[in-house]
C-alpha atoms as a PDB file:
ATOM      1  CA  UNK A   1      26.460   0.101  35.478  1.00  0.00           C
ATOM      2  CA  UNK A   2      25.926   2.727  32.781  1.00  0.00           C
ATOM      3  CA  UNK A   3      26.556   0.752  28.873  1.00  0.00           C
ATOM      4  CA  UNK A   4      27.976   2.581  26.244  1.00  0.00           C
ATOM      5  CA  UNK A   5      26.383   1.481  22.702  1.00  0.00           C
ATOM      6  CA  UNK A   6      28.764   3.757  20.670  1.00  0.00           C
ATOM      7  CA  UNK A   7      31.818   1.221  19.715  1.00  0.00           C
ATOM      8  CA  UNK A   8      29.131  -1.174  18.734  1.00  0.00           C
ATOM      9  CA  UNK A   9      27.457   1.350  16.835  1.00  0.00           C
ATOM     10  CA  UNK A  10      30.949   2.207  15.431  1.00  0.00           C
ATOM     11  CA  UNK A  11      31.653  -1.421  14.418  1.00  0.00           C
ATOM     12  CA  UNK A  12      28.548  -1.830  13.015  1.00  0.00           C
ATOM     13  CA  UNK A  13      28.517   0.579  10.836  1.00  0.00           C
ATOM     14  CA  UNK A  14      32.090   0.277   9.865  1.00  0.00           C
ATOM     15  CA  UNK A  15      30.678  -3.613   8.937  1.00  0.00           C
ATOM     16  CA  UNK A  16      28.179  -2.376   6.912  1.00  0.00           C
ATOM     17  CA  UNK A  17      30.297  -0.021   5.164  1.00  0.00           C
ATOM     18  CA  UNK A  18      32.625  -2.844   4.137  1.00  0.00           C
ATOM     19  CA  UNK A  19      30.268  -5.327   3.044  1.00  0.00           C
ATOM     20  CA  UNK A  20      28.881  -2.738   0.542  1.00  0.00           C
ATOM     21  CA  UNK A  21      32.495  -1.882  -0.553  1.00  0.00           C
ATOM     22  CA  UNK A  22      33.133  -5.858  -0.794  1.00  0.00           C
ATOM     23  CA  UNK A  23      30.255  -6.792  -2.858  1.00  0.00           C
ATOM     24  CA  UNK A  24      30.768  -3.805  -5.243  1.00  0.00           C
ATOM     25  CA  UNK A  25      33.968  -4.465  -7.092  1.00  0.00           C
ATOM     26  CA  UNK A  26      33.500  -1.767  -9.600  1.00  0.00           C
ATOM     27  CA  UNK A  27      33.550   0.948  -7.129  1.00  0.00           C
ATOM     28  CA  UNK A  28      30.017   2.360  -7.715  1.00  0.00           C
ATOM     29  CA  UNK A  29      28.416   2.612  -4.588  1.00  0.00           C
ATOM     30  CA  UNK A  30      28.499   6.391  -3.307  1.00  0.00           C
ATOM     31  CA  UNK A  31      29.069   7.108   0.393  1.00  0.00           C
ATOM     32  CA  UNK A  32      26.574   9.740   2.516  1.00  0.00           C
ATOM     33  CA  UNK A  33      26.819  13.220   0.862  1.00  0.00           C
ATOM     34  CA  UNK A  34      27.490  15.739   4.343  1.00  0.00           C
ATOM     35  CA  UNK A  35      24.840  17.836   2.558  1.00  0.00           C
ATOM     36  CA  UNK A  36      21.599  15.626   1.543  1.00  0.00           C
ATOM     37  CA  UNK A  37      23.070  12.443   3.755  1.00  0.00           C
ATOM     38  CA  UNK A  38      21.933  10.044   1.488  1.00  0.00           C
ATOM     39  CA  UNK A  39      23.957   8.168  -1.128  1.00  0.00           C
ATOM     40  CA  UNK A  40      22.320   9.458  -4.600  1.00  0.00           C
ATOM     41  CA  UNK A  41      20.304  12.030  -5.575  1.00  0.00           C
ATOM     42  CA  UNK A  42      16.776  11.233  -4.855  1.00  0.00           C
ATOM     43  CA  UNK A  43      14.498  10.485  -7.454  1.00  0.00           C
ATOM     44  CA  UNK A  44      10.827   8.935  -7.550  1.00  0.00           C
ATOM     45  CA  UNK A  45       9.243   6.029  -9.141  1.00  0.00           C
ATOM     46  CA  UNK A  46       9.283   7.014 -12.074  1.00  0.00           C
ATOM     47  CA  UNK A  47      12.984   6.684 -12.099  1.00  0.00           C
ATOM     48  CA  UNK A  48      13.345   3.116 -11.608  1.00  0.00           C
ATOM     49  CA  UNK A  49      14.486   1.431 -14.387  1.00  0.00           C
ATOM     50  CA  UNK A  50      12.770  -2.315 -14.914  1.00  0.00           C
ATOM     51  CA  UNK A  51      13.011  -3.737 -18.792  1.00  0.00           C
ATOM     52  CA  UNK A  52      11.198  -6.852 -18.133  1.00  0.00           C
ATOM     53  CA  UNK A  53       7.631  -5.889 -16.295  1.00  0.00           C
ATOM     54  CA  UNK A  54       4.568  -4.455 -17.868  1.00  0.00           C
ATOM     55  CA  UNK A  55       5.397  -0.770 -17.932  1.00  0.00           C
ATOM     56  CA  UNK A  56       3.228   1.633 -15.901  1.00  0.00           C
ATOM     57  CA  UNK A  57       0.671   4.513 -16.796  1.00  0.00           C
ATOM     58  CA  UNK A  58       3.253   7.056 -17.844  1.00  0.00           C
ATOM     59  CA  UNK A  59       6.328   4.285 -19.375  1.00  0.00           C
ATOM     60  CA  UNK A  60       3.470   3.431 -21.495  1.00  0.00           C
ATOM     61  CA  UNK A  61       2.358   7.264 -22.266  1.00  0.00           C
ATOM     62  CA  UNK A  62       6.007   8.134 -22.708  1.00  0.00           C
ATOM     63  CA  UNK A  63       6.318   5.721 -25.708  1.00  0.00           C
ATOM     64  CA  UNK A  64       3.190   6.223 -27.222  1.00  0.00           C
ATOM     65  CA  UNK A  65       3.196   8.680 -30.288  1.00  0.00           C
ATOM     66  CA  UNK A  66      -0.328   9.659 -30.002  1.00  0.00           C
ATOM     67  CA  UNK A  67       0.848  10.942 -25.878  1.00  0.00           C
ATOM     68  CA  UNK A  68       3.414  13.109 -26.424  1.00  0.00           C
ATOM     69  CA  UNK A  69       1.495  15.942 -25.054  1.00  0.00           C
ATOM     70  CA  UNK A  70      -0.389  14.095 -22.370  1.00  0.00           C
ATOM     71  CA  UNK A  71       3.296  13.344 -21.318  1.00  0.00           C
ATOM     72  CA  UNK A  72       4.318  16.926 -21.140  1.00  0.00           C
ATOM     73  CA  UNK A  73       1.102  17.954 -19.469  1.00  0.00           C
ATOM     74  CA  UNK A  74       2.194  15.365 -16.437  1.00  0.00           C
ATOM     75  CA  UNK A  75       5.531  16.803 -16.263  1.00  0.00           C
ATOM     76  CA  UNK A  76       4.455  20.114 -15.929  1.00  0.00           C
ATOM     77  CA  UNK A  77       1.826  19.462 -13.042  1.00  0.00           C
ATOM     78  CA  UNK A  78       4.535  16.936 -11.383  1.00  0.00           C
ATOM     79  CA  UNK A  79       2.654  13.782 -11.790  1.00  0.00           C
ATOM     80  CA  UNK A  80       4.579  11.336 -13.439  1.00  0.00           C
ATOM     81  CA  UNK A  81       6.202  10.127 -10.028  1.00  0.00           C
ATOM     82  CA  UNK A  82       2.474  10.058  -8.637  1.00  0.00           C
ATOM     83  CA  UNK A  83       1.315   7.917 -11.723  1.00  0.00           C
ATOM     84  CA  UNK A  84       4.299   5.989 -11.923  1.00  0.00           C
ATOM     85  CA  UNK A  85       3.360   4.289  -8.216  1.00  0.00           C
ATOM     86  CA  UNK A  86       1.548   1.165  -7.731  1.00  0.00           C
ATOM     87  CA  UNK A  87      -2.138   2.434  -8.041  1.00  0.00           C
ATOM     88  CA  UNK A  88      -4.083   0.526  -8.901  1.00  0.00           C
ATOM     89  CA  UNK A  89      -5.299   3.646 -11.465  1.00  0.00           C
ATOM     90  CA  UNK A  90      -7.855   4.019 -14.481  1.00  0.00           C
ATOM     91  CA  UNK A  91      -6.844   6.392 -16.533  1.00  0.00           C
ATOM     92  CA  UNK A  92      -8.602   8.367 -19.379  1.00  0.00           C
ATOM     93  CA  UNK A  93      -5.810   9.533 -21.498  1.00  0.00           C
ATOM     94  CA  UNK A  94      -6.466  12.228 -24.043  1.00  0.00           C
ATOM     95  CA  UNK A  95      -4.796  11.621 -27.556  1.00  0.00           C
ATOM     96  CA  UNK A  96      -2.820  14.557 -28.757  1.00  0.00           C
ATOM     97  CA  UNK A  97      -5.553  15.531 -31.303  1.00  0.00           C
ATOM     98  CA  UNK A  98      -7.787  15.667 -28.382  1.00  0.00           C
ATOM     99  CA  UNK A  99      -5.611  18.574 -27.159  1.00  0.00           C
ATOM    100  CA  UNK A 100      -5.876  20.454 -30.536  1.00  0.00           C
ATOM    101  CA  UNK A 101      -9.716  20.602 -29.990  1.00  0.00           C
ATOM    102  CA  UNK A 102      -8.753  22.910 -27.021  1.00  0.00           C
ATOM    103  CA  UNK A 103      -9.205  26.616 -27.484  1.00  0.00           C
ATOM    104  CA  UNK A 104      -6.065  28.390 -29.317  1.00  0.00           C
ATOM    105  CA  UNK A 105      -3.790  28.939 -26.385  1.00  0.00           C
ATOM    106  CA  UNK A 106      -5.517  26.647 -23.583  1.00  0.00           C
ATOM    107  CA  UNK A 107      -2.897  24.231 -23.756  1.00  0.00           C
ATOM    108  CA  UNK A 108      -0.163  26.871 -23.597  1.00  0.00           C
ATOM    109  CA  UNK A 109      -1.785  29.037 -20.876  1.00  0.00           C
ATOM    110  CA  UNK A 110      -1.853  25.431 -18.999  1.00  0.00           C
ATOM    111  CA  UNK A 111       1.559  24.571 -19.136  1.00  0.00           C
ATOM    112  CA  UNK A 112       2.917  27.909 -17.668  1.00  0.00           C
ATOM    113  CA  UNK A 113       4.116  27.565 -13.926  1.00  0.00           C
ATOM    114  CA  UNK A 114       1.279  29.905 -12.989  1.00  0.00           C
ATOM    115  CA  UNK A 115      -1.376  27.424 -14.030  1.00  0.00           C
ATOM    116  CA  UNK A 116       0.031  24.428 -12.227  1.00  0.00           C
ATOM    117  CA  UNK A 117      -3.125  24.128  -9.874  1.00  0.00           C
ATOM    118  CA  UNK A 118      -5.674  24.331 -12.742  1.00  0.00           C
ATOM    119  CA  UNK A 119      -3.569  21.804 -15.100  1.00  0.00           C
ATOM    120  CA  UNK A 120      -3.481  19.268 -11.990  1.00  0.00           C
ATOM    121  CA  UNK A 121      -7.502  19.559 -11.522  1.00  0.00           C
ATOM    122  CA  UNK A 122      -7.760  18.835 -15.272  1.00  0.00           C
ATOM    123  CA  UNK A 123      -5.349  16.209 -14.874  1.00  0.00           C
ATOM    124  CA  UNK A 124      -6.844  14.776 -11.356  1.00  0.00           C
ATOM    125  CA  UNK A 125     -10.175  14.790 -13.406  1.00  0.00           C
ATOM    126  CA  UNK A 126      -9.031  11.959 -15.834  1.00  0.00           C
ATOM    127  CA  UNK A 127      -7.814   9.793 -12.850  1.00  0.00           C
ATOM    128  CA  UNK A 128     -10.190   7.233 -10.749  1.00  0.00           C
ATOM    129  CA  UNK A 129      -8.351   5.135  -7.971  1.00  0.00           C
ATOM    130  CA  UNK A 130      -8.818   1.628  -8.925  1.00  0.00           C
ATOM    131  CA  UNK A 131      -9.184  -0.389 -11.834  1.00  0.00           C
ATOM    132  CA  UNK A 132     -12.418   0.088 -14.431  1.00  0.00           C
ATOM    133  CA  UNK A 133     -12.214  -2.392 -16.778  1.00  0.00           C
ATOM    134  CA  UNK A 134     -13.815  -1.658 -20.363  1.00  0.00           C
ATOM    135  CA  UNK A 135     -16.539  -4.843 -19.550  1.00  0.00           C
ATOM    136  CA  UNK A 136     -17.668  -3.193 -16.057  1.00  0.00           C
ATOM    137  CA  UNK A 137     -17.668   0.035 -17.873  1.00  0.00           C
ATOM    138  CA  UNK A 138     -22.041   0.129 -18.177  1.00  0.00           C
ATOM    139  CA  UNK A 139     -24.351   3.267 -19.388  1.00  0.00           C
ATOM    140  CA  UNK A 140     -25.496   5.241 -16.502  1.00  0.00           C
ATOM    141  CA  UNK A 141     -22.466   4.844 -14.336  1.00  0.00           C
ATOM    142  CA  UNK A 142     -21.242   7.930 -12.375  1.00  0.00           C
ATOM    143  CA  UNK A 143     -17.145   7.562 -10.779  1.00  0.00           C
ATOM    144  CA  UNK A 144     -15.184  10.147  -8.339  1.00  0.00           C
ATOM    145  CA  UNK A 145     -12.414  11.144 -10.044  1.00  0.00           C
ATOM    146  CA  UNK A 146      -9.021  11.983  -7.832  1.00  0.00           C
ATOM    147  CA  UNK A 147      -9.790  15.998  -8.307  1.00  0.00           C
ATOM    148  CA  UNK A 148     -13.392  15.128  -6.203  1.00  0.00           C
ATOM    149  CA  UNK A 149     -15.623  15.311  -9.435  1.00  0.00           C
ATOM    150  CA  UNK A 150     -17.417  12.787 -11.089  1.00  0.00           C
ATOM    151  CA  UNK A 151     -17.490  10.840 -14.707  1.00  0.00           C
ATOM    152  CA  UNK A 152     -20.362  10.016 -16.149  1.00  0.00           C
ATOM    153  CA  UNK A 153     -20.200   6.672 -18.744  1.00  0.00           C
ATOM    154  CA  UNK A 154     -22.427   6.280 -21.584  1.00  0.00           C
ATOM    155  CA  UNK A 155     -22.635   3.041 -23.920  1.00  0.00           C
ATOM    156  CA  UNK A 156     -24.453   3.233 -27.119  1.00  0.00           C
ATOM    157  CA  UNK A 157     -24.669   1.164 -30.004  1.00  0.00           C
ATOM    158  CA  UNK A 158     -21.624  -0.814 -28.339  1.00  0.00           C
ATOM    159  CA  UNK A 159     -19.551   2.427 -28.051  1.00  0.00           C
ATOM    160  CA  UNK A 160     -18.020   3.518 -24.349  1.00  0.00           C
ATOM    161  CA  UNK A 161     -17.804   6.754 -24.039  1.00  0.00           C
ATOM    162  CA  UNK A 162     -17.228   8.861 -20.766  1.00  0.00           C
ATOM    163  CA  UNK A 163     -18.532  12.675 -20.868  1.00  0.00           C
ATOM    164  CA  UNK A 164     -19.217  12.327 -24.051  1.00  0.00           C
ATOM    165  CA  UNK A 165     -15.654  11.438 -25.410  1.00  0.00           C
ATOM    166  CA  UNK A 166     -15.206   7.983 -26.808  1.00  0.00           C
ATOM    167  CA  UNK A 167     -12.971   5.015 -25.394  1.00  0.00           C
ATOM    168  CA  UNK A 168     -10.800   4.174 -28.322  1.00  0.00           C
ATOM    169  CA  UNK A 169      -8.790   1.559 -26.858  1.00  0.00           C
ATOM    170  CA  UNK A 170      -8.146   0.122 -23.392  1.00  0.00           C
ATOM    171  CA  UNK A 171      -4.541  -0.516 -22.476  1.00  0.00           C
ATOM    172  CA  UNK A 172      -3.643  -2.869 -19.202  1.00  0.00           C
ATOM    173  CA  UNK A 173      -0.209  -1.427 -17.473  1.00  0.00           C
ATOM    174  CA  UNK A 174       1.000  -2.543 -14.665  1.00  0.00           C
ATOM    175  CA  UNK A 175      -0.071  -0.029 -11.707  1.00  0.00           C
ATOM    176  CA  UNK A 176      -3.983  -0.472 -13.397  1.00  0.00           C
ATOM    177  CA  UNK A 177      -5.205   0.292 -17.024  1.00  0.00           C
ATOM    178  CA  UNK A 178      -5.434   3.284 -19.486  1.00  0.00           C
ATOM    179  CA  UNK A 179      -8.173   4.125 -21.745  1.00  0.00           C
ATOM    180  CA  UNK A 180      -7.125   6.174 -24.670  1.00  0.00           C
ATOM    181  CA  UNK A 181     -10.062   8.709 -25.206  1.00  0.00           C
ATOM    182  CA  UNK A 182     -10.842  11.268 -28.174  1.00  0.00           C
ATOM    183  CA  UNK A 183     -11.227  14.678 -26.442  1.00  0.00           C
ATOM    184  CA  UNK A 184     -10.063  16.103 -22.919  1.00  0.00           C
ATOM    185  CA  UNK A 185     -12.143  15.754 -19.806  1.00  0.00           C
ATOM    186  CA  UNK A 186     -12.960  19.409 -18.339  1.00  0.00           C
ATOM    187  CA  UNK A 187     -14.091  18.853 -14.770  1.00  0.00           C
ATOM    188  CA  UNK A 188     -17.285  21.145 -13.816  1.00  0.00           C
ATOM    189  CA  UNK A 189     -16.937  24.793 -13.149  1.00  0.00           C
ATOM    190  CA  UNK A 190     -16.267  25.261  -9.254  1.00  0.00           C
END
């Protein structure tokens, strides 16, 4: 005896449907699109709106004067969905006089779509997976950074620096910790 599945299926679905409807009096829940056949349009972490948690690597960058062009930077490479996801990350963020030291027309040259692969290296190069924490952060310490090259920290006279820029402040966020650093990280020559 052959079963067909596709009433249940049918009522089901049509249940579901209705208890969505039922518990959304204002009227806001979307059905399928035919085209993308999901409800809304998609968006990534970063999108997720939360007004009571510790905010996350770029939340905090976003509101931080002194980040408005490490913010832009992440935008361009599309990372601020990457670094808006649990981690757990370190990451050294450059201040935006740190990108004035760069070169006249680095920064510009690194924005444009056809750079997108060198800005993400730079950018992967001020990244470690995990959390370094300024008091495990001890001279002579090398890290992999999430482009493949390393860090290398320095402390002297009770100053943290790593590749020779200095750790200005460390900043706990919820998907890890972000230490604001004077100058821009430029990973090795390949």
């Amino acid at each position: 005896m052959k079963k067909n599945y596709l009433p249940f299926a049918a009522l089901l679905t049509g249940t579901v449907l209705w208890l969505a409807c039922a518990n959304d009096p204002a009227g806001t829940t979307k059905a399928p699109s035919a085209a993308t056949g999901s409800a809304a349009v998609q968006s990534g972490q970063s999108a997720v709106q939360d007004d009571e948690s510790r905010k996350d690597v770029v939340k905090t960058a976003m509101v931080s004067a002194d980040h408005t062009t490490l913010v832009k930077a992440l935008q361009a490479a599309g990372y601020v969905d990457a670094l808006s996801n649990a981690g757990p990350f370190t990451v050294f963020a450059p201040v935006n006089a740190a990108f004035d030291k760069l070169p006249a027309g680095t920064l510009a040259a690194l924005l444009k779509p056809e750079k997108k692969d060198d800005l993400r290296n730079i950018l992967e190069y001020h990244v470690y997976i995990g959390v370094l924490k300024p008091e495990t952060l001890t001279d002579g310490q090398t890290f992999g950074q999430a482009n493949g090259n390393n860090i290398s920290i320095t402390v002297k006279d009770g100053k943290t620096m790593v590749n020779g820029a200095s750790i200005t402040a460390s900043v706990p966020v919820s998907n890890g910790i972000i230490h604001v650093v004077d100058a821009v990280l430029l990973p090795p020559e390949k």
